[in-house]
Protein backbone atom coordinates (compact mmCIF):
# COMPACT_ATOMS: atom_id res chain seq x y z
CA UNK A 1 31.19 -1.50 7.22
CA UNK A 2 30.83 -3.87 4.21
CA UNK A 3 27.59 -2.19 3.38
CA UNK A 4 28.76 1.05 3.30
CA UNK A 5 31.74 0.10 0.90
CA UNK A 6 29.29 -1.79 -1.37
CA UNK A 7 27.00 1.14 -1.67
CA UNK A 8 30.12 3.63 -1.86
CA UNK A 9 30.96 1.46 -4.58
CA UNK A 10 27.62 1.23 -6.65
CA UNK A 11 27.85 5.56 -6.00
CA UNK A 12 30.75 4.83 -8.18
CA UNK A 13 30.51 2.63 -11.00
CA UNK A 14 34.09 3.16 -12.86
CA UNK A 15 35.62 3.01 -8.93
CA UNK A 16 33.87 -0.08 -8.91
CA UNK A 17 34.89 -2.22 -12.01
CA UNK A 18 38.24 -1.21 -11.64
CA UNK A 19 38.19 -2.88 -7.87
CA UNK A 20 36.70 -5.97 -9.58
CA UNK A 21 39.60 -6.28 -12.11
CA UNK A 22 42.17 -5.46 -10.00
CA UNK A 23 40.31 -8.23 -7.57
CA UNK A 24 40.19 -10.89 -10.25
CA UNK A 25 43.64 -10.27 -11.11
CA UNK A 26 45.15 -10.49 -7.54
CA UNK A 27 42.79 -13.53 -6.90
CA UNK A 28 43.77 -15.41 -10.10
CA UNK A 29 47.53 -14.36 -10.29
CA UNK A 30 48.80 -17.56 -7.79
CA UNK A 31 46.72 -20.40 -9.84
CA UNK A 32 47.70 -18.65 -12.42
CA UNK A 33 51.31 -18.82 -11.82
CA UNK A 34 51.02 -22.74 -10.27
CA UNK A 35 49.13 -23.78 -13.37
CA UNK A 36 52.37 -22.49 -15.78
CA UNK A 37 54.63 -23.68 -13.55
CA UNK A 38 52.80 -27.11 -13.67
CA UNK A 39 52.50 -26.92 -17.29
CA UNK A 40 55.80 -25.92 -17.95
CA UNK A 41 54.76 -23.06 -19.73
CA UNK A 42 56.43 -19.03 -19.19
CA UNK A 43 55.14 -17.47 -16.22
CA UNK A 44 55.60 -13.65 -17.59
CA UNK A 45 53.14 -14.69 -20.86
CA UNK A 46 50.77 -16.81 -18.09
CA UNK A 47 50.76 -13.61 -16.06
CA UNK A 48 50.96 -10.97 -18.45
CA UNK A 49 47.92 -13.31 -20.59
CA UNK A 50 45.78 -12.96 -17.47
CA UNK A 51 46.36 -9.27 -16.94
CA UNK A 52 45.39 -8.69 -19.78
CA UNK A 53 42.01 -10.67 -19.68
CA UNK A 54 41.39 -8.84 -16.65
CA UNK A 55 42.04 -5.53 -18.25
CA UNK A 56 37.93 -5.39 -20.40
CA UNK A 57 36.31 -5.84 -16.50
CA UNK A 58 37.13 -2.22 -16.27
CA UNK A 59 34.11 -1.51 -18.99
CA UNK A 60 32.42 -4.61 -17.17
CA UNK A 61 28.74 -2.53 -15.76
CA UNK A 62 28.78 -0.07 -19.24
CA UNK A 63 29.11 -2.77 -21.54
CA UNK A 64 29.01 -6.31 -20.16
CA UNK A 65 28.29 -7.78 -23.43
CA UNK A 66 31.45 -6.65 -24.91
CA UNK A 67 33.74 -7.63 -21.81
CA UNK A 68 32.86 -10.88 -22.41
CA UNK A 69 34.06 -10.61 -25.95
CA UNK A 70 37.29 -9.25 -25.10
CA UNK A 71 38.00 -11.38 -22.52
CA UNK A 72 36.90 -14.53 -23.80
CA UNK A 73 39.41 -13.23 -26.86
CA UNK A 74 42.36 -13.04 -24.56
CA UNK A 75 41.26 -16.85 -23.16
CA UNK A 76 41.39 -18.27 -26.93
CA UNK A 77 44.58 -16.51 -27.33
CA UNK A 78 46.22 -18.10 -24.16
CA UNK A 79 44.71 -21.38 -25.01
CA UNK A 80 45.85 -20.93 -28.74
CA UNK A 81 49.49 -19.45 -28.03
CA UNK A 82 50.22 -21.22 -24.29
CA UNK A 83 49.06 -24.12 -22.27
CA UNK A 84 46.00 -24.05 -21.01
CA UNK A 85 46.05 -22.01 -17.78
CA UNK A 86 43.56 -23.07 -15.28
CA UNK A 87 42.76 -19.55 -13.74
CA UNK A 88 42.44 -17.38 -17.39
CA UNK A 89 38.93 -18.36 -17.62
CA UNK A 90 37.91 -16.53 -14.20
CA UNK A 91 38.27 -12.88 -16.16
CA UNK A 92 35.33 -14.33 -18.25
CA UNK A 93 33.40 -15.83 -15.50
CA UNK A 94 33.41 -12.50 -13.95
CA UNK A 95 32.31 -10.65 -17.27
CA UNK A 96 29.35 -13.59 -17.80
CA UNK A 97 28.17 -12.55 -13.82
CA UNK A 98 28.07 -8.72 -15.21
CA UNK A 99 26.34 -9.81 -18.04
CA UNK A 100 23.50 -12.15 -15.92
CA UNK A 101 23.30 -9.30 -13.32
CA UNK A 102 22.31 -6.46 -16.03
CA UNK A 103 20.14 -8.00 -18.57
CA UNK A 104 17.17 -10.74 -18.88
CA UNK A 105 17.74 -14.46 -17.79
CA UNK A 106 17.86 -15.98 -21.10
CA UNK A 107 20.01 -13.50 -22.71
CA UNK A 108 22.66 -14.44 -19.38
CA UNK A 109 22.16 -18.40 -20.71
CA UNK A 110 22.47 -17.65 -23.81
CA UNK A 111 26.30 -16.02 -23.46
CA UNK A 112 26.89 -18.18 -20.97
CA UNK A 113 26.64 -20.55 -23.00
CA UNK A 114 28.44 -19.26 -26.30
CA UNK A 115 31.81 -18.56 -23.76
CA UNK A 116 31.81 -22.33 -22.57
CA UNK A 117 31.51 -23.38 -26.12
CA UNK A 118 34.23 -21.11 -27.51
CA UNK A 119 36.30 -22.16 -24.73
CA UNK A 120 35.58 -26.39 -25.08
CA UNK A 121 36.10 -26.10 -28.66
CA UNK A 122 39.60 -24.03 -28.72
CA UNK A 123 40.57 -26.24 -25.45
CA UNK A 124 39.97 -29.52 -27.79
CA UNK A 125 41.58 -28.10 -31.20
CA UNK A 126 44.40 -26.85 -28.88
CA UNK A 127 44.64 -30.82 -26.75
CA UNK A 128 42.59 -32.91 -28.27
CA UNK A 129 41.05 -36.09 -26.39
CA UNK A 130 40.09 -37.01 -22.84
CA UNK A 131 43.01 -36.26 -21.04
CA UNK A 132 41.80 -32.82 -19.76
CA UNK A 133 37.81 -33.61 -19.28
CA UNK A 134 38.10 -32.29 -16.16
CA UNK A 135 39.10 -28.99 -17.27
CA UNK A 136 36.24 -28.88 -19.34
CA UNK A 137 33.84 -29.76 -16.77
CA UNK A 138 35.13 -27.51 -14.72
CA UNK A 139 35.04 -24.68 -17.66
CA UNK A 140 31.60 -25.29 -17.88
CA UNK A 141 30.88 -25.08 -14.12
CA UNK A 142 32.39 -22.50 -13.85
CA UNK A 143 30.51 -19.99 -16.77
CA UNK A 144 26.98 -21.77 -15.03
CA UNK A 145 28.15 -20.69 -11.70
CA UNK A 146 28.61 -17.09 -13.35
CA UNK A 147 25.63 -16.99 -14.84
CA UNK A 148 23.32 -18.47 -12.11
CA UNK A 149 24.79 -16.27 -9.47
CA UNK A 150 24.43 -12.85 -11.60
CA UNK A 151 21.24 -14.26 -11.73
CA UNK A 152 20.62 -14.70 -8.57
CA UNK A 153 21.59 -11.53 -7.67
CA UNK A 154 19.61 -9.65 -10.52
CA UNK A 155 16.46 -11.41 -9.25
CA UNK A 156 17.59 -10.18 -5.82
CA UNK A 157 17.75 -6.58 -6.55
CA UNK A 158 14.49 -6.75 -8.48
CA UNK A 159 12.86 -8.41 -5.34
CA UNK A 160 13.66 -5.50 -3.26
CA UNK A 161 12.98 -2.39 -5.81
CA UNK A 162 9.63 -4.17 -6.01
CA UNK A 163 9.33 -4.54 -1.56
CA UNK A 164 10.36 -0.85 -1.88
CA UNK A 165 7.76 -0.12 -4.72
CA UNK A 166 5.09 -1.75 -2.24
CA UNK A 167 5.85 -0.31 0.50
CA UNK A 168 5.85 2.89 -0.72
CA UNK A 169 2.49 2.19 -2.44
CA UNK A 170 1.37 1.14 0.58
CA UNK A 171 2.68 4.50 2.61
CA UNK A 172 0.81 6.53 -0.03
CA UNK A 173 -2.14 4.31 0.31
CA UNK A 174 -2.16 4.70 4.23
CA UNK A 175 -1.51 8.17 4.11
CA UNK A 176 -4.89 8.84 1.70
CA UNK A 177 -6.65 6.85 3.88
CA UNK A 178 -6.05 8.47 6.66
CA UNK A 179 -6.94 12.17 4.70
CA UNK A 180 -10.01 10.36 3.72
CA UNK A 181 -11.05 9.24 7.13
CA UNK A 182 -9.94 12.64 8.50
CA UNK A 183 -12.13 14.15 6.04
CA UNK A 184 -15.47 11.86 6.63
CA UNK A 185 -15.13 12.53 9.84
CA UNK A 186 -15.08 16.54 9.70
CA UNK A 187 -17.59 16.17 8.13
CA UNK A 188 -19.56 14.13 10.27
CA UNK A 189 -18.59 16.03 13.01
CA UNK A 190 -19.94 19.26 11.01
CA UNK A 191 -23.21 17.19 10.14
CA UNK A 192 -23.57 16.53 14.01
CA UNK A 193 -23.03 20.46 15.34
CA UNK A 194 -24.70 21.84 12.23
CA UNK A 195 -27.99 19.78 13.23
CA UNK A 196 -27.73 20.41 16.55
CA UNK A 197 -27.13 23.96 16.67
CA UNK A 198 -29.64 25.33 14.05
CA UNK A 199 -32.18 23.35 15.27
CA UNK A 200 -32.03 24.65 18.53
CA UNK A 201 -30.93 28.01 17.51
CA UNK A 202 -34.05 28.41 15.46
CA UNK A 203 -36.40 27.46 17.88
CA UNK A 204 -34.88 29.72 20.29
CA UNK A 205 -35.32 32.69 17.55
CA UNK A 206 -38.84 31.60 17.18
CA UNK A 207 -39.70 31.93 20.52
CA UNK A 208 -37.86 34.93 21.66
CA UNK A 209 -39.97 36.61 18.93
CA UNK A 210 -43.53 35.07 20.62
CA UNK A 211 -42.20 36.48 24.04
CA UNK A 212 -41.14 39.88 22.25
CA UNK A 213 -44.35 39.90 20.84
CA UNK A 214 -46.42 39.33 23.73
CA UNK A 215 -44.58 40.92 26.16
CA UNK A 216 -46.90 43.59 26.69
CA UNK A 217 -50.14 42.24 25.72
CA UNK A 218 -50.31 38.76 27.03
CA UNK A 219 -47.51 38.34 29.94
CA UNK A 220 -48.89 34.96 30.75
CA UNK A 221 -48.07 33.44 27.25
CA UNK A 222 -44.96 35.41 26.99
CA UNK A 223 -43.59 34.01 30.04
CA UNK A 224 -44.23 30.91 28.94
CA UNK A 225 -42.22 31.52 25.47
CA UNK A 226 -39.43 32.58 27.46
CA UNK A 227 -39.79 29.18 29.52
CA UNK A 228 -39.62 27.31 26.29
CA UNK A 229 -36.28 29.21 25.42
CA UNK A 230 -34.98 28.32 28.68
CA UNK A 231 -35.99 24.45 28.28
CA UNK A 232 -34.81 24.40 24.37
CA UNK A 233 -31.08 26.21 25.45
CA UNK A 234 -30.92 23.40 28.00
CA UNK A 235 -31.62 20.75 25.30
CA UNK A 236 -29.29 22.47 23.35
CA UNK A 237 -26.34 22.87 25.53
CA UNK A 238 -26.82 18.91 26.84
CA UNK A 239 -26.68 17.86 22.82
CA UNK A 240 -23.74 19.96 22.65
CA UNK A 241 -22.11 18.18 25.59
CA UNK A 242 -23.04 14.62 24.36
CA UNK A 243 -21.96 15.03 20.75
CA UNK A 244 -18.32 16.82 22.14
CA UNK A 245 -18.48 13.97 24.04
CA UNK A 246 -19.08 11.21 22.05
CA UNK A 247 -15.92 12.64 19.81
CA UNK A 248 -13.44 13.55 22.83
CA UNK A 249 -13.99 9.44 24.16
CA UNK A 250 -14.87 8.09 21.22
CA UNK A 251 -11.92 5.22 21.21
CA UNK A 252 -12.08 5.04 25.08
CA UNK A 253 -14.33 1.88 25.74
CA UNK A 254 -14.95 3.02 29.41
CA UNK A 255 -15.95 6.39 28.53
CA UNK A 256 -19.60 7.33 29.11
CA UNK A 257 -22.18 7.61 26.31
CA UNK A 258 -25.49 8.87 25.96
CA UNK A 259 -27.96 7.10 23.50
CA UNK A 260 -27.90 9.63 20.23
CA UNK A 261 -31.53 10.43 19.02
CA UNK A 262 -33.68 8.59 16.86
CA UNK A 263 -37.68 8.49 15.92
CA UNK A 264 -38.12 7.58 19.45
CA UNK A 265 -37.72 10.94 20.58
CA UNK A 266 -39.77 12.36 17.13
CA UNK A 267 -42.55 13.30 19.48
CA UNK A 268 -40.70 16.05 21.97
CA UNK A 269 -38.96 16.88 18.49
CA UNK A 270 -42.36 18.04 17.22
CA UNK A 271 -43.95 19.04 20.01
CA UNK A 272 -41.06 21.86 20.38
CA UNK A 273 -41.79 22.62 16.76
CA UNK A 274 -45.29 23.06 17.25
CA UNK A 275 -44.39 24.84 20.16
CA UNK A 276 -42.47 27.66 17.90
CA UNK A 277 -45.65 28.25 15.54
CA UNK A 278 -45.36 25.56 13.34
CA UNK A 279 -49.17 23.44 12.79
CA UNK A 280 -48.12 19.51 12.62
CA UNK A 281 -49.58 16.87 11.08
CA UNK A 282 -48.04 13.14 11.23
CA UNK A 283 -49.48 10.28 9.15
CA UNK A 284 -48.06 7.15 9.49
CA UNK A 285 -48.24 3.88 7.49
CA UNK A 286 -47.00 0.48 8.17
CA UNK A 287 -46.01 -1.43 11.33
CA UNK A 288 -43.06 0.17 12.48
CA UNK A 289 -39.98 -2.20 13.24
CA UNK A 290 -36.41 -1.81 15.20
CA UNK A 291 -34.26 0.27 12.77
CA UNK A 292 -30.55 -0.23 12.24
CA UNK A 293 -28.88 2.47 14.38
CA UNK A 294 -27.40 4.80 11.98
CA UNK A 295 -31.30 4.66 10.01
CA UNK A 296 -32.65 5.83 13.18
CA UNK A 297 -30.22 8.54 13.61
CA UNK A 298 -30.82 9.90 9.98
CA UNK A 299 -34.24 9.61 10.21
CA UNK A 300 -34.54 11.50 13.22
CA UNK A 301 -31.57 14.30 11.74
CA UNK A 302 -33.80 14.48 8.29
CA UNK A 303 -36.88 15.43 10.14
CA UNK A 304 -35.44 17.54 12.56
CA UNK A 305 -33.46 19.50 9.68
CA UNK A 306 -36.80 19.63 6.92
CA UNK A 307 -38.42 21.27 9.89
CA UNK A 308 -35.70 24.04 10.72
CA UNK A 309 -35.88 24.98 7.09
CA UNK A 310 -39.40 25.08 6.88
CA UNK A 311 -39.85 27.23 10.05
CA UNK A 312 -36.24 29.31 9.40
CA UNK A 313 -37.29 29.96 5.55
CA UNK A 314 -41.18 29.36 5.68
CA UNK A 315 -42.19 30.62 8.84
CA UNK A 316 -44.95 28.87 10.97
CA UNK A 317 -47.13 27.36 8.12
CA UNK A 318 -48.86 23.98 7.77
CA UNK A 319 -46.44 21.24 7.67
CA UNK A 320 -47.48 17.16 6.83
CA UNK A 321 -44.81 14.63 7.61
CA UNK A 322 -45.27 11.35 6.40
CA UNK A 323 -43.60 8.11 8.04
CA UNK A 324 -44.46 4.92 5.77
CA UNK A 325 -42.47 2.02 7.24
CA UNK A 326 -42.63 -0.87 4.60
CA UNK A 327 -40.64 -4.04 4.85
CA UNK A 328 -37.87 -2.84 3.15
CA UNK A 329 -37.11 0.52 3.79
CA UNK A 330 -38.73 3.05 5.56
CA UNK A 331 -40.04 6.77 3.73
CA UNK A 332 -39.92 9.61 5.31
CA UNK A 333 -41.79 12.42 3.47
CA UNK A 334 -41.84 16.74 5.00
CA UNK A 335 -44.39 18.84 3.07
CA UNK A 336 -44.87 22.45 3.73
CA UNK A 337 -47.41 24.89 2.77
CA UNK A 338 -45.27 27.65 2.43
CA UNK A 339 -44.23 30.11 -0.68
CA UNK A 340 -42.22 28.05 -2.87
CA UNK A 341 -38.46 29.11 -2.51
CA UNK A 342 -36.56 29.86 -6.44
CA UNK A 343 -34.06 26.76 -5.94
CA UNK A 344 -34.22 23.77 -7.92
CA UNK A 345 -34.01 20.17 -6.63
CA UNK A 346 -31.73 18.29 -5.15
CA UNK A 347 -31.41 14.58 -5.59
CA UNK A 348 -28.96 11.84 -4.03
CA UNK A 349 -25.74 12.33 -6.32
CA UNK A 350 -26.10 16.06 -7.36
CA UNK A 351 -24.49 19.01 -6.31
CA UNK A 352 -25.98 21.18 -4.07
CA UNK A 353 -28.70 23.90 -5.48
CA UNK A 354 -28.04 27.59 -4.79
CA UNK A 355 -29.63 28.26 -2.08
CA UNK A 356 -30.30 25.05 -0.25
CA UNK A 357 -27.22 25.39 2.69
CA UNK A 358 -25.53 23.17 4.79
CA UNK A 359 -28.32 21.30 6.16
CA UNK A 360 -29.49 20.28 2.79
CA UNK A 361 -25.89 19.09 2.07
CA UNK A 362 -26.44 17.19 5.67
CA UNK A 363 -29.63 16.18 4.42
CA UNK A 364 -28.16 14.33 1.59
CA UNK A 365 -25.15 12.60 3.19
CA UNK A 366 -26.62 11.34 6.33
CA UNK A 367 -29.21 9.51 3.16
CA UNK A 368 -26.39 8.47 1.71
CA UNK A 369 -24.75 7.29 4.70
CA UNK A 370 -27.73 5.43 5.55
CA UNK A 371 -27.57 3.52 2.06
CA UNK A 372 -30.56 5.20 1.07
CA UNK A 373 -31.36 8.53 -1.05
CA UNK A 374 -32.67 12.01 -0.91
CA UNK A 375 -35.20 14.16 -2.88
CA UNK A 376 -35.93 17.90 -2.32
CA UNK A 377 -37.68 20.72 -4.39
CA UNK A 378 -40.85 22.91 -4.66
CA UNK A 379 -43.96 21.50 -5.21
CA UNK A 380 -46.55 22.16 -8.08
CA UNK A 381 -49.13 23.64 -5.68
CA UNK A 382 -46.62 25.84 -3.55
CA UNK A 383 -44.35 25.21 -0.48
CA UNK A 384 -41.30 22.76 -0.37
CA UNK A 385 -40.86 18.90 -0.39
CA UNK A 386 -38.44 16.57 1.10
CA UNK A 387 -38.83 12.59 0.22
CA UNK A 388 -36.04 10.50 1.52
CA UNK A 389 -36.17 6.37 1.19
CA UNK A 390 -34.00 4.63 3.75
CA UNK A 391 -33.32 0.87 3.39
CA UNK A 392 -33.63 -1.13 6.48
CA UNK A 393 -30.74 -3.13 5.48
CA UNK A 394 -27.17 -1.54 5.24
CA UNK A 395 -24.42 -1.79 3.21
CA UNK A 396 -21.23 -2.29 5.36
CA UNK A 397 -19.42 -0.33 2.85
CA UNK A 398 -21.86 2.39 3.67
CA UNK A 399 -19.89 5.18 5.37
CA UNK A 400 -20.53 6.40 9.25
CA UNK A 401 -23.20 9.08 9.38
């Protein structure tokens, strides 16, 4: 209930200072009246000099400086004119805590400071001596009290627009982190079917057009194309399964998983390229060593994907790939000896060249996600080129493949 008033109230401003005069007055009106009667002094001036102090709180959150002006006029006045009443000095109290709540900490002190001066100095030309040094202490209590609790409350309010500030910073930040992780992994996901799929796809074309071709002439080798389509559809359709998998169970720690390719498998990869027309020749250098997992996997994707192109845009030509593990990093290098395609190269950083597709976009991030980076182009001498350098060890920062 007392929440909803204050923040019907703040909704209201003018509502507002004219419940905090009307407040002070109604609050200040009894020691008001006591300290006349004590005083001997007329209650209607004692009264009327406190209403009217109270009257500048109505302008109190438009212009605090000025309410304190006006009322700490009024308080001279009454000091000046009447006795000194205890309670007149509240009006100004409440006008410093206006001031402290709506401007900077020193300029609070500062007319904090000026009213308790103005008010010890007319309350010492009015009665001079000792007799009323507790008045004055309690004069100047009272204008610190106003000050440091507009303070307080100033530095309250500014400690929760800035939670608010942070929190909503941090909603924003969580919410483009989660578009960003959504995105990485679409594309992943598209990385993952893309490979699998036009690999396999490819292969299947390559073959169907052996059987079509031999059909007639050579039944024998034509049945066995057609056996190869049946064995590469079955490969296909059990990649298919593991990678929808892998993403339907990925966060379930119980959930079956299959072990995702790597250069382990390299030579069933090439022996069902070889298979589709394509004449293979590996060189490696170097003692090979354990790679990290997500090396392995790109390795094996790069290879597989250099090869579709070659035997999707190429056709079944010569083809050298080059494995060169060093200490470091390992290089992976496709050559083809086919007619050089009109696109230019692509490098790790640059946009994609016309003409190069998804799986040299694929290409390129699965280097990249591997810490490592990508080369493609025609060579000088004809045919196409892919040289890709993957470190052996990975940045964490690197992102999933």
């Amino acid at each position: 209930m007392i929440d909803l008033l204050r923040g019907w109230l703040r909704a209201r401003p003018r509502t507002a200072d004219l419940a905090a005069a009307l407040t002070c007055f109604a609050l200040s009106a009894p020691v008001a009246a006591g300290t006349a009667y004590r005083h001997h002094s007329p209650m209607a001036w004692s009264i009327g000099g406190l209403a009217l102090a109270c009257v500048p709180l109505i302008a109190r959150t438009r212009r605090p400086a000025p309410t304190v002006a006006a009322t700490l006029a009024v308080n001279v006045a009454q000091i000046l004119l009447l006795a000194f009443p205890g309670a007149s000095p509240i009006a100004t109290g409440v006008a410093v805590h206006a001031v402290a709540v709506r401007t900077d900490r020193r300029r609070a002190w500062r007319i904090a400071g000026c009213a308790a001066a103005v008010l010890l100095a007319t309350s010492v030309v009015r009665e001079p001596g000792l007799d009323n040094i507790w008045q004055h202490l309690a004069v100047i209590a009272g204008m610190c009290l106003a000050a440091a609790s507009g303070d307080a409350v100033r530095s309250r309010r500014r400690l929760l627009v800035s939670a608010l500030e942070r929190a909503e910073r941090a909603e924003r930040t969580r919410e483009v982190e989660a578009r960003r992780r959504v995105t990485e992994e679409r594309l992943r996901i598209a990385r993952e079917l893309h490979d699998v799929v036009a690999h396999h796809i490819t292969l299947v074309n390559a073959q169907a057009g052996v059987a079509h071709h031999l059909m007639r002439t050579d039944p024998d080798h034509a049945y066995q194309a057609l056996e190869r389509i049946r064995d590469t559809s079955r490969t296909a359709l059990d990649e298919l399964r593991t990678t929808v998998g892998l993403l339907r169970y990925r966060d379930d720690p119980a959930a079956p998983r299959e072990p995702t390719p790597g250069l382990a498998h390299l030579d069933g990869l090439l022996d069902s390229f070889r298979h589709s027309g394509l004449h293979l020749t590996v060189e490696r250098a170097g003692r090979p060593t354990e790679l990290p997992p997500i090396t392995d996997l790109a390795a094996y994707r790069i290879i597989q994907e250099a090869l579709t192109n070659t035997r999707k845009h190429a056709g079944p030509v010569p083809v050298r790939v080059q494995l060169d593990h060093r200490p470091d990093a390992l290089r992976i290098t496709v050559e083809d000896d086919g007619p050089t395609a009109p696109q230019t190269s692509v490098d790790d950083g640059a946009d994609s060249a016309p003409g190069t597709g998804h799986g040299m976009i694929g290409m390129r991030e699965r280097a990249k996600a591997a810490g490592g980076t990508l080369t493609a182009g025609p060579r000088p001498t004809g045919g196409f080129r892919i040289h890709t350098e993957l470190p052996l060890r990975i940045d964490r920062k690197a992102p999933a493949p």
